[in-house]
C-alpha atoms as a PDB file:
ATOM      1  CA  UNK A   1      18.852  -5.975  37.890  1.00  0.00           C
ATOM      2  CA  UNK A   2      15.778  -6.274  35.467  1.00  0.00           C
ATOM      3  CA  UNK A   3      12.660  -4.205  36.075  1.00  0.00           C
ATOM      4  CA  UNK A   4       9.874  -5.552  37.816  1.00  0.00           C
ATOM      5  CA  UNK A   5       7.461  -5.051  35.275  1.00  0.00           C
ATOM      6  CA  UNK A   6       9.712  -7.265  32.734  1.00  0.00           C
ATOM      7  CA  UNK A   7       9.245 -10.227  34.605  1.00  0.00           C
ATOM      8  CA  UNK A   8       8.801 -12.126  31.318  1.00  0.00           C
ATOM      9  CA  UNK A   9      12.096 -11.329  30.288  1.00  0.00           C
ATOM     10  CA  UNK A  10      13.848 -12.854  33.235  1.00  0.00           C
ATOM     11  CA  UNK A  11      11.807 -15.748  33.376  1.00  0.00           C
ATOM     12  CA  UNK A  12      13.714 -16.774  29.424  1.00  0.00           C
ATOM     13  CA  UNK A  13      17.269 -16.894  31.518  1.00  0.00           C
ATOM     14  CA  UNK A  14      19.745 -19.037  30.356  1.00  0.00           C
ATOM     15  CA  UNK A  15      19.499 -22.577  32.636  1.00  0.00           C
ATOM     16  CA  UNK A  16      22.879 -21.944  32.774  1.00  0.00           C
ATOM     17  CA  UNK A  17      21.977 -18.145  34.881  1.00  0.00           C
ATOM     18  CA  UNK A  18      19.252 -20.105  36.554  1.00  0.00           C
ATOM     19  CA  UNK A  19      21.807 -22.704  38.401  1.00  0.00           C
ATOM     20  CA  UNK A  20      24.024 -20.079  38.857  1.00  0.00           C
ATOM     21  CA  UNK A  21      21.213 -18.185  40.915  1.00  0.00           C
ATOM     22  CA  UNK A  22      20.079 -20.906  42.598  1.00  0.00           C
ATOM     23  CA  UNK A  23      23.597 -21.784  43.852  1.00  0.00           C
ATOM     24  CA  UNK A  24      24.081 -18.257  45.176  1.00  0.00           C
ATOM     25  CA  UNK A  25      26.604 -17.028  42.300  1.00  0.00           C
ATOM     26  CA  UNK A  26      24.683 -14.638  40.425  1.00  0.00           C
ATOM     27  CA  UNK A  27      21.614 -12.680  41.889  1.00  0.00           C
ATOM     28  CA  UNK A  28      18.713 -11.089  39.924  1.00  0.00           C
ATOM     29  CA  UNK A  29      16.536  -8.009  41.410  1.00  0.00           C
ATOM     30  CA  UNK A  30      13.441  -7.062  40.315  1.00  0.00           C
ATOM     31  CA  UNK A  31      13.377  -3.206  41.083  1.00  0.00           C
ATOM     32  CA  UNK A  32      10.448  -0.986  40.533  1.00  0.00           C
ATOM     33  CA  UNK A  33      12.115   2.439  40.767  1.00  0.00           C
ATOM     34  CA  UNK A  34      15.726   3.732  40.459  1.00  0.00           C
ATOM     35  CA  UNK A  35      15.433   4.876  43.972  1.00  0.00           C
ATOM     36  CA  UNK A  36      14.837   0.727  44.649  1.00  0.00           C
ATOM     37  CA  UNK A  37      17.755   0.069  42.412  1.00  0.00           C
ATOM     38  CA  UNK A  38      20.251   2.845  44.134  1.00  0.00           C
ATOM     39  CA  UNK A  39      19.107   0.881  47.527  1.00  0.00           C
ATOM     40  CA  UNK A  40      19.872  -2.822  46.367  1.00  0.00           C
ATOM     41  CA  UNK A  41      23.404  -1.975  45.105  1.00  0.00           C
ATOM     42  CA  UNK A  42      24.252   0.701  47.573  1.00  0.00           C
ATOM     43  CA  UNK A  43      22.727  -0.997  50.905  1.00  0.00           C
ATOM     44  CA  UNK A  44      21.873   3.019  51.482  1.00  0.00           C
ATOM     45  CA  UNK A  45      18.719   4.386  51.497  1.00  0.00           C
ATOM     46  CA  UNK A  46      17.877   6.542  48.624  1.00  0.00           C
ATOM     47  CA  UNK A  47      15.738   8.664  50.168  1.00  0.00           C
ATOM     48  CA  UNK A  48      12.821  10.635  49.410  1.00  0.00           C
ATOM     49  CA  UNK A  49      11.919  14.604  49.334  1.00  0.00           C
ATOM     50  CA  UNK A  50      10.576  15.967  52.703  1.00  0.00           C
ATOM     51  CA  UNK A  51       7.350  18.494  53.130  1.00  0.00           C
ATOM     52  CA  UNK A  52      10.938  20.702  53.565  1.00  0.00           C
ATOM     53  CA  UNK A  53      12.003  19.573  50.091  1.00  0.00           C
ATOM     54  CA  UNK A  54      15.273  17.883  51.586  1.00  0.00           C
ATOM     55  CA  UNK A  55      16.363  14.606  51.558  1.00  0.00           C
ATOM     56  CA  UNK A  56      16.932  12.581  54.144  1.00  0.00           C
ATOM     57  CA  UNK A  57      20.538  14.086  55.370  1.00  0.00           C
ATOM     58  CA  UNK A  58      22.092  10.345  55.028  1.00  0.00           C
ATOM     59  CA  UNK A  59      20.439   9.545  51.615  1.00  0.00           C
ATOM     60  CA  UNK A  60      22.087   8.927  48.786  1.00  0.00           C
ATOM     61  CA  UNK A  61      19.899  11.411  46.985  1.00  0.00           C
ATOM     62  CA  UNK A  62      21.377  14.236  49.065  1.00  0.00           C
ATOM     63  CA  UNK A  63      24.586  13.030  48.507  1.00  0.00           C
ATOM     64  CA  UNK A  64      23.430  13.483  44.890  1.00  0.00           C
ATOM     65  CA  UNK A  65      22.248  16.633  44.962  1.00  0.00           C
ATOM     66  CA  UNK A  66      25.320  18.022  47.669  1.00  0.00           C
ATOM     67  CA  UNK A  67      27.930  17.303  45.028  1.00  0.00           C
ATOM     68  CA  UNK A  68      25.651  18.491  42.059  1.00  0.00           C
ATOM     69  CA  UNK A  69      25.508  21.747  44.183  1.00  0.00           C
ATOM     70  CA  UNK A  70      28.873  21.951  44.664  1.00  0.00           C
ATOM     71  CA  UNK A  71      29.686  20.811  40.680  1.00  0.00           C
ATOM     72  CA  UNK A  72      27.620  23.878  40.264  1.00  0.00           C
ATOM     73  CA  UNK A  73      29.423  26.130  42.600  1.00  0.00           C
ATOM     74  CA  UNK A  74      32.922  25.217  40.869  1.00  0.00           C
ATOM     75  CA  UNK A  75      31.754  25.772  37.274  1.00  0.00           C
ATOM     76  CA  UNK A  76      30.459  29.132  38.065  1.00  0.00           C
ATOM     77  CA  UNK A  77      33.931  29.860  39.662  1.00  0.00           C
ATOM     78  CA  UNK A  78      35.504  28.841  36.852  1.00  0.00           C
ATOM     79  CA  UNK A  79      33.572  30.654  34.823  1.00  0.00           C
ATOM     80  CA  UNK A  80      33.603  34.149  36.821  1.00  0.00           C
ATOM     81  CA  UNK A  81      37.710  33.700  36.618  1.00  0.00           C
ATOM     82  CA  UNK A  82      37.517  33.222  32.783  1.00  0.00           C
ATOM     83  CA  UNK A  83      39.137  29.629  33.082  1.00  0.00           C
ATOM     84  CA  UNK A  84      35.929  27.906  32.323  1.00  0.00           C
ATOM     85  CA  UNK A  85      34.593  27.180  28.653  1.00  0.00           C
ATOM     86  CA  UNK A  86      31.474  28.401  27.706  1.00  0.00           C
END
């Protein structure tokens, strides 16, 4: 994965990279965003905000921000109980 605007860059591959491309054994993406990136090597969509401020319910930025919610919940647990550093 290379970003799009690096073009230049990928161009310089080793001929070696560039058979191995063209023969289907290595694959190069040119992304433009993380989201695009998350989406080429997840095959998920990675979804963006809603006027609600949610994410799709499927996305992989809900999953995201479901288990940094929950991440959250535990270390405050922890925390409150006096098990947690900090």
């Amino acid at each position: 994965m290379a970003p799009a605007d690096d073009r230049r860059r990928v161009a310089r591959l080793r001929e070696e990279m560039v058979d191995a491309v063209r023969d289907g054994r290595f694959h190069v993406w040119a992304v433009s965003s993380v989201d695009e990136g998350v989406e080429v090597l997840s095959g998920r969509p990675a979804g963006a905000r809603g006027s609600d401020g949610a994410f799709p319910r499927d996305s992989v930025n809900a999953a995201v921000e479901r288990t940094l919610a929950e991440n959250v919940e535990r270390l405050k647990a922890l925390r409150a109980s006096g098990s947690g550093a900090g």
